[in-house]
PDB file of N, CA and C in Angstrom:
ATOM      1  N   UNK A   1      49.967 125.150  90.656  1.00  0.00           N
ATOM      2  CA  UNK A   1      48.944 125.760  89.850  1.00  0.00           C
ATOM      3  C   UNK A   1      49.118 127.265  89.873  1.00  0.00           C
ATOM      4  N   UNK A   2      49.090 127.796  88.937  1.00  0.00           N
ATOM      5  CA  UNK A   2      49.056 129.202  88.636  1.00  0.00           C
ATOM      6  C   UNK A   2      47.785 129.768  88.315  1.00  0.00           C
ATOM      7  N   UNK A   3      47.644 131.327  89.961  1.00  0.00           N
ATOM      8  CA  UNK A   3      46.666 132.304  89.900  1.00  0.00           C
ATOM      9  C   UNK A   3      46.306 132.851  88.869  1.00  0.00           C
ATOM     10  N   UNK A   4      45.143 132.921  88.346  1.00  0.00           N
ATOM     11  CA  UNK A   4      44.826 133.841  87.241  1.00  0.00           C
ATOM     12  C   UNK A   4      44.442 135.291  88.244  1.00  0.00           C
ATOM     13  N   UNK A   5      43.784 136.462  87.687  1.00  0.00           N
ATOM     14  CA  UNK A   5      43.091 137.319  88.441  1.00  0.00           C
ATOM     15  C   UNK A   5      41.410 136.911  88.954  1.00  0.00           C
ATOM     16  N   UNK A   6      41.264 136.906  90.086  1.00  0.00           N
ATOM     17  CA  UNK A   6      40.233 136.368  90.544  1.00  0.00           C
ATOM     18  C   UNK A   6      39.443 137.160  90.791  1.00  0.00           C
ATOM     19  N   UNK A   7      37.815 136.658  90.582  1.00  0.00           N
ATOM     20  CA  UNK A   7      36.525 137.687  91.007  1.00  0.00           C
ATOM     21  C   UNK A   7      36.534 138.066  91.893  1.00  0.00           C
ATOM     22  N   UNK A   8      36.277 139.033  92.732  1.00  0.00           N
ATOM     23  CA  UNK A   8      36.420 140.266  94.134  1.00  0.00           C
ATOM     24  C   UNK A   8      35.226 139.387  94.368  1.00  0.00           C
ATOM     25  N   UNK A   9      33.948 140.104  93.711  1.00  0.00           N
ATOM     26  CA  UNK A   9      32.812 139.814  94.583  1.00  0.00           C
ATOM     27  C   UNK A   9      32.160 138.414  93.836  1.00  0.00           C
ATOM     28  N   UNK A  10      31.573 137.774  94.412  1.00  0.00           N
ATOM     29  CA  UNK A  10      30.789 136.632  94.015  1.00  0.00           C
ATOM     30  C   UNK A  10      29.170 136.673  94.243  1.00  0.00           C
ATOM     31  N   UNK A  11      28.292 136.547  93.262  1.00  0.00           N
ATOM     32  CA  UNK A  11      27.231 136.766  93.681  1.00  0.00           C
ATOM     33  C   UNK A  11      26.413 135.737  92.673  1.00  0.00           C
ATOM     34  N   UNK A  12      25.323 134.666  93.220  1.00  0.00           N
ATOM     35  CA  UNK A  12      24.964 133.821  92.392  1.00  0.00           C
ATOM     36  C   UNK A  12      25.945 132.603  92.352  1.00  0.00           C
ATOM     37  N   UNK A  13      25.570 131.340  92.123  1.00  0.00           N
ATOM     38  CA  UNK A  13      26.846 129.565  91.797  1.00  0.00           C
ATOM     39  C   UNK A  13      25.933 129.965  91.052  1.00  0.00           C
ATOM     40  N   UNK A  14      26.600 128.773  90.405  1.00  0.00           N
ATOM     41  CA  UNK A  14      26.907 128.659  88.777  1.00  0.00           C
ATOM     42  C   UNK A  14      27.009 126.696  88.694  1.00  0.00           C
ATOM     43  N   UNK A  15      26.870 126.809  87.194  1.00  0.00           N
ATOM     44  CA  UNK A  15      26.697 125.132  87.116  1.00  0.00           C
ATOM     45  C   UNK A  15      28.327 125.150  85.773  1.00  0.00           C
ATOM     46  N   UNK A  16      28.738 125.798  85.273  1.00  0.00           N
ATOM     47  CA  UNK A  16      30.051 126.115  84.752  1.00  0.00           C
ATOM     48  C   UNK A  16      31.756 126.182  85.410  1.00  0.00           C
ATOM     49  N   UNK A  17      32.167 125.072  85.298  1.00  0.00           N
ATOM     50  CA  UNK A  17      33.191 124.670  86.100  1.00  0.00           C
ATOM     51  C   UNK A  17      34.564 125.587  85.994  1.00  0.00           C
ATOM     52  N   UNK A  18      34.421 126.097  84.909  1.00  0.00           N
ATOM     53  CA  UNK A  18      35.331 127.032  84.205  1.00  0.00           C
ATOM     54  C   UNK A  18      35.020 128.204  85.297  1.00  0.00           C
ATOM     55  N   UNK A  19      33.932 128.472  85.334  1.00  0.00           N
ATOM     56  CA  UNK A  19      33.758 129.662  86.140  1.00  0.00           C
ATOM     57  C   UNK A  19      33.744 129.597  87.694  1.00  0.00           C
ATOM     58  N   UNK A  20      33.521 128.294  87.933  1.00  0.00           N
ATOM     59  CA  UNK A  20      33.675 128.407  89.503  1.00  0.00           C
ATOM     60  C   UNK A  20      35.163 128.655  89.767  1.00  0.00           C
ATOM     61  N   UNK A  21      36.168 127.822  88.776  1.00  0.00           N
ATOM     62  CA  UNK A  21      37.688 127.256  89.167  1.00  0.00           C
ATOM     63  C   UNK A  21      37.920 129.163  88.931  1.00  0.00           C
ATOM     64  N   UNK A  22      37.663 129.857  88.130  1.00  0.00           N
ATOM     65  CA  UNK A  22      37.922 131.181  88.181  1.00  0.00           C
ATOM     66  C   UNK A  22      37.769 132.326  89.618  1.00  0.00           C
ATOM     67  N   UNK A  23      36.667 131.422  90.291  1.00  0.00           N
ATOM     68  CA  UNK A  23      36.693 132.325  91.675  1.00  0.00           C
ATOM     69  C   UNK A  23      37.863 132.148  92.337  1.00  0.00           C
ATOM     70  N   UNK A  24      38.851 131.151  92.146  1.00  0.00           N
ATOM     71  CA  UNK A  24      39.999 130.763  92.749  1.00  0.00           C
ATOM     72  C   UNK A  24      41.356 131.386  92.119  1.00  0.00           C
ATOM     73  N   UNK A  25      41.086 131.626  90.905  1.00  0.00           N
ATOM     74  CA  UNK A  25      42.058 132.604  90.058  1.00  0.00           C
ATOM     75  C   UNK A  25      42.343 131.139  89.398  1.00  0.00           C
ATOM     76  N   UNK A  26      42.126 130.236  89.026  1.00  0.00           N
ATOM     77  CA  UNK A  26      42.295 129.114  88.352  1.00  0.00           C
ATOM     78  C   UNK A  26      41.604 128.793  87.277  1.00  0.00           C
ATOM     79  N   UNK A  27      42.679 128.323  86.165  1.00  0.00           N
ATOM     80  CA  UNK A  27      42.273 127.506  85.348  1.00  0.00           C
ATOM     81  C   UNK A  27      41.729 126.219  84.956  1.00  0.00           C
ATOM     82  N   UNK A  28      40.698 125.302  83.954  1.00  0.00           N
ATOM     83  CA  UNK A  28      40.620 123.858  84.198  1.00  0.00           C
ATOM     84  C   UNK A  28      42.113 123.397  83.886  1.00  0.00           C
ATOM     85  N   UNK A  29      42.869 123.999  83.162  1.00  0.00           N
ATOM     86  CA  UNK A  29      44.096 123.684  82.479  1.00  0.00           C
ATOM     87  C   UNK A  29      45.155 123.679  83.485  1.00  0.00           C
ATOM     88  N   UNK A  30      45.037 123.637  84.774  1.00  0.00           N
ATOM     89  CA  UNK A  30      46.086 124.267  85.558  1.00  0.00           C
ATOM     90  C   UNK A  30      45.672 122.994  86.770  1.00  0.00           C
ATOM     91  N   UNK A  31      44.240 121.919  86.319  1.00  0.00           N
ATOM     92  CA  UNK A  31      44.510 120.953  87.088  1.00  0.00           C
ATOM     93  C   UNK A  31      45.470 119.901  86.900  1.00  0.00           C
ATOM     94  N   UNK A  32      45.785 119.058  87.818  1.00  0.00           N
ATOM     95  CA  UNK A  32      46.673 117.743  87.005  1.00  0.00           C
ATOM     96  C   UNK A  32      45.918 116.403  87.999  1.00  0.00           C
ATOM     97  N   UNK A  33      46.753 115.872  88.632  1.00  0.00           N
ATOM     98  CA  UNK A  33      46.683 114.722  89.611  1.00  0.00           C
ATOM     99  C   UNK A  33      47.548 114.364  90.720  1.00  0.00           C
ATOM    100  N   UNK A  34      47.778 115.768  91.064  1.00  0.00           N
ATOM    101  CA  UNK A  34      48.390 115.697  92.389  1.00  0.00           C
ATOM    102  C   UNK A  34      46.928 116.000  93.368  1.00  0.00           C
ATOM    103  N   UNK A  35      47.189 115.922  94.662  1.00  0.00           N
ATOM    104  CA  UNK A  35      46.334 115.982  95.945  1.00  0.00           C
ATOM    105  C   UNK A  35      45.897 117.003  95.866  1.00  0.00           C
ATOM    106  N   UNK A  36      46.211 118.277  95.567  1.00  0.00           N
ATOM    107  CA  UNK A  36      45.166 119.684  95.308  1.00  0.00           C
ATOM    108  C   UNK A  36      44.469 119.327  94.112  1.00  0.00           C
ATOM    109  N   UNK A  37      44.615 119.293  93.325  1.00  0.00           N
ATOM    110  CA  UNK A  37      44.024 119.043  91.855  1.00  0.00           C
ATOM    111  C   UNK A  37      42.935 118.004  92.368  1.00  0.00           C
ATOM    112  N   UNK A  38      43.107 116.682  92.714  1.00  0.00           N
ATOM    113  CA  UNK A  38      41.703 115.866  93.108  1.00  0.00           C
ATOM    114  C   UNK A  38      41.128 116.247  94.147  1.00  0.00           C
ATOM    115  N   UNK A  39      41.423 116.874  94.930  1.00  0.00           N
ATOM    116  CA  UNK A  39      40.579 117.527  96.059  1.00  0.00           C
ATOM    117  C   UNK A  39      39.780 118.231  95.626  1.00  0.00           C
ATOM    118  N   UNK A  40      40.641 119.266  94.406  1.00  0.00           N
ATOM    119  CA  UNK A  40      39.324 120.566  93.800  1.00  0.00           C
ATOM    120  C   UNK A  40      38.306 119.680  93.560  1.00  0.00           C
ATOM    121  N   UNK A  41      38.496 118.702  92.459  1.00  0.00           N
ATOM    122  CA  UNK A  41      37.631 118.251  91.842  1.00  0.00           C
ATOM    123  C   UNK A  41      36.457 117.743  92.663  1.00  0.00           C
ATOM    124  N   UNK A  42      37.135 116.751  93.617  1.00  0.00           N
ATOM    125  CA  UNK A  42      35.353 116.541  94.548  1.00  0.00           C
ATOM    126  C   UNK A  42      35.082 117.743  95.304  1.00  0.00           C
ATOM    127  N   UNK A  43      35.338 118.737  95.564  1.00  0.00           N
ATOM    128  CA  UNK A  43      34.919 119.623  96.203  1.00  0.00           C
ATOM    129  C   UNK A  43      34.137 120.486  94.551  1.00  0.00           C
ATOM    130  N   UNK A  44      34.366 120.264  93.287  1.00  0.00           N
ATOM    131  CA  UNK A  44      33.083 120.768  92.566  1.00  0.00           C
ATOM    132  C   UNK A  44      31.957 119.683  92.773  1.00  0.00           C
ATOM    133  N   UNK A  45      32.562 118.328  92.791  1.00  0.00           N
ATOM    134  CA  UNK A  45      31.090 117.607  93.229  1.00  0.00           C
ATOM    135  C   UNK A  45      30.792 117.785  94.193  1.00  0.00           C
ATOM    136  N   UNK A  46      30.489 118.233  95.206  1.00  0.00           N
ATOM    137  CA  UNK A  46      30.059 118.373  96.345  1.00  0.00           C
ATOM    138  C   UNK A  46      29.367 120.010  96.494  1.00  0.00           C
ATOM    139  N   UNK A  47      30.100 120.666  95.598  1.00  0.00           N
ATOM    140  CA  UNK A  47      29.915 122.347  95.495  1.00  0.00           C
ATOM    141  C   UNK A  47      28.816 121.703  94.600  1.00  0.00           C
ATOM    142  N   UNK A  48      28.653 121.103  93.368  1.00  0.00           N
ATOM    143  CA  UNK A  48      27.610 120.834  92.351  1.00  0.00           C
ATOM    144  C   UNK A  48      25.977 120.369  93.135  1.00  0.00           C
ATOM    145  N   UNK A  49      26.782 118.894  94.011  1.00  0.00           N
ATOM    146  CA  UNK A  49      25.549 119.123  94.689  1.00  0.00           C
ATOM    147  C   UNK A  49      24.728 119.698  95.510  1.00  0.00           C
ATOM    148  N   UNK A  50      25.501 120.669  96.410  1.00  0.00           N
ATOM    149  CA  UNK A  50      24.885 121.536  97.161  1.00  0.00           C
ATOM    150  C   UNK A  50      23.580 122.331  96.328  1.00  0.00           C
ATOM    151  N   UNK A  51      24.788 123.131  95.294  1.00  0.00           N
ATOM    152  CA  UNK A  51      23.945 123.624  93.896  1.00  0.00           C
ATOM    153  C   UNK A  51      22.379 122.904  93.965  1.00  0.00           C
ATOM    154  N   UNK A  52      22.494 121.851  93.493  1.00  0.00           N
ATOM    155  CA  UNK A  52      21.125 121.148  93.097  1.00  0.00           C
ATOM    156  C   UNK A  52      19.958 121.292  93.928  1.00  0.00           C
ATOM    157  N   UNK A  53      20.694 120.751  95.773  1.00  0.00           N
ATOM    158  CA  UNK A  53      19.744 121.075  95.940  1.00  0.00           C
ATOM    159  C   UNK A  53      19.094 121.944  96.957  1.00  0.00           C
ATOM    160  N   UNK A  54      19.751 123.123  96.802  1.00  0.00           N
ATOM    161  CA  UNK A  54      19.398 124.429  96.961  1.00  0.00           C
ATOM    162  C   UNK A  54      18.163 124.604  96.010  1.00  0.00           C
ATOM    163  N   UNK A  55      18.457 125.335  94.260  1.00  0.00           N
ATOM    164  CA  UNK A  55      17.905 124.984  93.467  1.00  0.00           C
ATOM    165  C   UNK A  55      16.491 124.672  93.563  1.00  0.00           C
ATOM    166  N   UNK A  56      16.877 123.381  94.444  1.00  0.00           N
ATOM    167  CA  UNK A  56      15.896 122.296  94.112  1.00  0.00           C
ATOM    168  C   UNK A  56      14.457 122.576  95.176  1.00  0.00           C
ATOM    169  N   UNK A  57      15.037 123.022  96.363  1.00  0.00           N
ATOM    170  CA  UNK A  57      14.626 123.503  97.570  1.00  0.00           C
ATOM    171  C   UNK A  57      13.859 125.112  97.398  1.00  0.00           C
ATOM    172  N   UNK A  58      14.418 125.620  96.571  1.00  0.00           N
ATOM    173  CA  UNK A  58      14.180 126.880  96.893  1.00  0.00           C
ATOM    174  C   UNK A  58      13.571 127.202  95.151  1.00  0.00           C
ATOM    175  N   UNK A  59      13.774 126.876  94.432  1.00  0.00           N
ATOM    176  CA  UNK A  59      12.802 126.798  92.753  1.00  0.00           C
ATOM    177  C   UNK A  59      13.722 128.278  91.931  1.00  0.00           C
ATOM    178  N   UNK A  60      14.631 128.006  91.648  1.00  0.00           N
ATOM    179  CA  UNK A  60      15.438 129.065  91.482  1.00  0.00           C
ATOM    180  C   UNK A  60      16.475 128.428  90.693  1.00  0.00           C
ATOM    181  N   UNK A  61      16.912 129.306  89.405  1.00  0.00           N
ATOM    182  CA  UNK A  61      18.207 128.669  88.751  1.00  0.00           C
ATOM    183  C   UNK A  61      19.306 129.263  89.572  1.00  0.00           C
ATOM    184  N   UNK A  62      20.465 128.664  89.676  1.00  0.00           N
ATOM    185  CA  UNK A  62      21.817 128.902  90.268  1.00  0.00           C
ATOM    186  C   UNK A  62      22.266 130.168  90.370  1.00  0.00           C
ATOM    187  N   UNK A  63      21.787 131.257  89.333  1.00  0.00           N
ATOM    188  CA  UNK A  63      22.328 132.115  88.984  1.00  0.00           C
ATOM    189  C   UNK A  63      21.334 133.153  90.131  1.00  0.00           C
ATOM    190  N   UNK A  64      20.334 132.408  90.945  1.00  0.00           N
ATOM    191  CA  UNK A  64      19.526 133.174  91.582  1.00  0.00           C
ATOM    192  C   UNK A  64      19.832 132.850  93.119  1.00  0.00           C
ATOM    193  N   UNK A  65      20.534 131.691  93.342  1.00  0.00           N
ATOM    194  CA  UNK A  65      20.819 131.269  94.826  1.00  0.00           C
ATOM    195  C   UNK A  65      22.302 131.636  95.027  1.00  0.00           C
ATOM    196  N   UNK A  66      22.507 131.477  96.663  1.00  0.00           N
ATOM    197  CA  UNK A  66      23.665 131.730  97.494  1.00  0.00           C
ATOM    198  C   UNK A  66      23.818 131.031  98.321  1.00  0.00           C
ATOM    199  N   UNK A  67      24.870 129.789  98.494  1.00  0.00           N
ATOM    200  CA  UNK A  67      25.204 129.138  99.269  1.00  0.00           C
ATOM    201  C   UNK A  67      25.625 129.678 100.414  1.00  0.00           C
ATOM    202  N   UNK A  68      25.419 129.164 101.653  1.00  0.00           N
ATOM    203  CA  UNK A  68      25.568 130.045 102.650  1.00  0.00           C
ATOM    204  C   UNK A  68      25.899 128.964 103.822  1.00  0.00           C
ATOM    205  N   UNK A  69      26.051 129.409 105.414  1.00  0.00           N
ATOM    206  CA  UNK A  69      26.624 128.527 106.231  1.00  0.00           C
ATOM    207  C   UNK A  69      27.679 127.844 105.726  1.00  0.00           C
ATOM    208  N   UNK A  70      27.458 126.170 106.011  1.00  0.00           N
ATOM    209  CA  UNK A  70      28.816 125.499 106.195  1.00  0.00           C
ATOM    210  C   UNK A  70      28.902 125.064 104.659  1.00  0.00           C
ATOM    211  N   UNK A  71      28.245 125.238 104.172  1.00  0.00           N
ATOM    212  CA  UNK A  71      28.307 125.145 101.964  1.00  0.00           C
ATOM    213  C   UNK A  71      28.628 126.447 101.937  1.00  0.00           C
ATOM    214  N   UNK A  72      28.733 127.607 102.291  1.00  0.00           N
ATOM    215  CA  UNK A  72      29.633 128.768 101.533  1.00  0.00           C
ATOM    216  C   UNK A  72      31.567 128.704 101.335  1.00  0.00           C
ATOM    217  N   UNK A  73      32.026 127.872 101.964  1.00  0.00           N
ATOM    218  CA  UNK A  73      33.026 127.520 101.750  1.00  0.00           C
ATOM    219  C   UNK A  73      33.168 127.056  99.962  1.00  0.00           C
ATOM    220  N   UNK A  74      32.224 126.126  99.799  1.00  0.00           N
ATOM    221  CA  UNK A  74      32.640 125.489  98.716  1.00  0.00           C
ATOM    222  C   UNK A  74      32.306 125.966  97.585  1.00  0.00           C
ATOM    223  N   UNK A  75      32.217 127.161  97.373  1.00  0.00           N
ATOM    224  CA  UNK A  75      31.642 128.638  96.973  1.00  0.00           C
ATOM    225  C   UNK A  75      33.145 128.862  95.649  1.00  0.00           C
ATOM    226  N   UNK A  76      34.212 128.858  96.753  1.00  0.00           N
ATOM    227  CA  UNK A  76      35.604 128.937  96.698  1.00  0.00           C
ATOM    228  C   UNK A  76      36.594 127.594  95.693  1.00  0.00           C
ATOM    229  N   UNK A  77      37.279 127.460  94.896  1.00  0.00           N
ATOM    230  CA  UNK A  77      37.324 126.248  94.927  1.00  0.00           C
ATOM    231  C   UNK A  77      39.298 126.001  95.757  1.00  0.00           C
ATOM    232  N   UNK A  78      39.227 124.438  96.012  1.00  0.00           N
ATOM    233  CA  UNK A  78      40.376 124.734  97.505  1.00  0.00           C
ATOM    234  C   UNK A  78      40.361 125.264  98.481  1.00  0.00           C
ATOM    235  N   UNK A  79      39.004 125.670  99.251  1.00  0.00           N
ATOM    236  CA  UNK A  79      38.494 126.036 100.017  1.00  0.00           C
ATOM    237  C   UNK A  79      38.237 124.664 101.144  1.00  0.00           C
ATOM    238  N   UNK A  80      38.714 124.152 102.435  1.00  0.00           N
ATOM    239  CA  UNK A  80      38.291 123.255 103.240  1.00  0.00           C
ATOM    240  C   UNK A  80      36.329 123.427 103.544  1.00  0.00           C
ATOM    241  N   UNK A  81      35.975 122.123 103.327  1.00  0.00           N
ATOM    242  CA  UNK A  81      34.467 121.609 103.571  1.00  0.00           C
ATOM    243  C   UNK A  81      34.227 121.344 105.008  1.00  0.00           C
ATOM    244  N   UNK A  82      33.035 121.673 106.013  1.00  0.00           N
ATOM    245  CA  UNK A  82      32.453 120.870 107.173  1.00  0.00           C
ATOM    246  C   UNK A  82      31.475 119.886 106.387  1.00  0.00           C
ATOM    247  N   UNK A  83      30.809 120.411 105.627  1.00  0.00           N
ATOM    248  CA  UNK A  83      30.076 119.689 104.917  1.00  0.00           C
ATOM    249  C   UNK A  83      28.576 119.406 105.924  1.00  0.00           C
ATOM    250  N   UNK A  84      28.779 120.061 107.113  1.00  0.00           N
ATOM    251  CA  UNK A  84      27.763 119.436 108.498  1.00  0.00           C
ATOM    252  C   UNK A  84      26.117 119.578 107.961  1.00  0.00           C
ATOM    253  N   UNK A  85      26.339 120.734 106.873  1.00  0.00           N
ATOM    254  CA  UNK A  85      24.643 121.616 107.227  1.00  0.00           C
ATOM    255  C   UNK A  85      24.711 122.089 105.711  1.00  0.00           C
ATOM    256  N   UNK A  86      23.448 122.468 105.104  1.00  0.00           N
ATOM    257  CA  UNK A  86      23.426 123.397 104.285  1.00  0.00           C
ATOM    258  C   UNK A  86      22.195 124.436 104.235  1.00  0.00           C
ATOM    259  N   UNK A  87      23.138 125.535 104.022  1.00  0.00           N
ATOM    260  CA  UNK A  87      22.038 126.825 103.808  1.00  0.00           C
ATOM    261  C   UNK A  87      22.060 127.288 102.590  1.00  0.00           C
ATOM    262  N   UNK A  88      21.074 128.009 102.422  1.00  0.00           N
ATOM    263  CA  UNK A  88      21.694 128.791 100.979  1.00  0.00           C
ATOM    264  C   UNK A  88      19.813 129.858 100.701  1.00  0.00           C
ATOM    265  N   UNK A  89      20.307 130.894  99.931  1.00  0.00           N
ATOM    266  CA  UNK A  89      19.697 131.910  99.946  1.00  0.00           C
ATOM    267  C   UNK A  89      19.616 132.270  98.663  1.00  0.00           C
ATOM    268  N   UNK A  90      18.310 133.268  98.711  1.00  0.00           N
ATOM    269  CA  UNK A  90      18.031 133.673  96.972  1.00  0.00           C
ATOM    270  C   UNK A  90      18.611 134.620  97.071  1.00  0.00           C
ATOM    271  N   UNK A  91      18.904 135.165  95.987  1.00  0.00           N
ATOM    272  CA  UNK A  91      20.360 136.833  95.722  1.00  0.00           C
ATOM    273  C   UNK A  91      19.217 137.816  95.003  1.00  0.00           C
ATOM    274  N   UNK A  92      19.204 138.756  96.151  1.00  0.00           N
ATOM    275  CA  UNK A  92      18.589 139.604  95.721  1.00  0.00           C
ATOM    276  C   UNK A  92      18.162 140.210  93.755  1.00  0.00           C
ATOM    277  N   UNK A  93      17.426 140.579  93.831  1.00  0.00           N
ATOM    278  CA  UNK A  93      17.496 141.524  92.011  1.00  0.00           C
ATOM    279  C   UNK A  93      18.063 142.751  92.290  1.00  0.00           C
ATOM    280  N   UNK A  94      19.122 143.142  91.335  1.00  0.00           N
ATOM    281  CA  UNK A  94      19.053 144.135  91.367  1.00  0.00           C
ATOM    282  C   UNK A  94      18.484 145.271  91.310  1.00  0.00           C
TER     283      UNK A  94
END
């Protein structure tokens, strides 16, 4: 898979898959069906659900929370999961 230029800072998940695979310097076009490629993919389901229920927990669209602890990994995509715990935090206003 080929790096695109990747976001420095990250602030706010997102429910746009295009844009998460971009924190990685990646394209959707640049997945296939080898063992990295299906790994990303459940690691957006798993990044998706964290999403939710953060969200869900905290009354906030995505664009207002921050995954944090052992879910900030999956922040990343190809990033290894504990998956043990989840935290996650509202992102300040500017």
């Amino acid at each position: 898979m080929e790096k695109i230029n990747s976001i420095p800072e990250i602030v706010g998940e997102t429910t746009d898959v295009e844009a998460w695979l971009i924190r990685a310097g990646l394209r959707f076009s640049d997945l296939g069906n080898d063992a990295a490629s299906v790994a990303i993919r459940k690691q957006w389901r798993e990044y998706q659900a964290a999403v939710q229920r953060c969200c869900a927990s905290l009354h906030q669209p995505p664009s207002r929370i921050q995954l944090s602890g052992d879910y900030a990994i999956l922040r990343i995509p190809g990033a290894a999961s504990t998956n043990s715990g989840i935290s996650c935090r509202v992102v300040p206003s500017p």
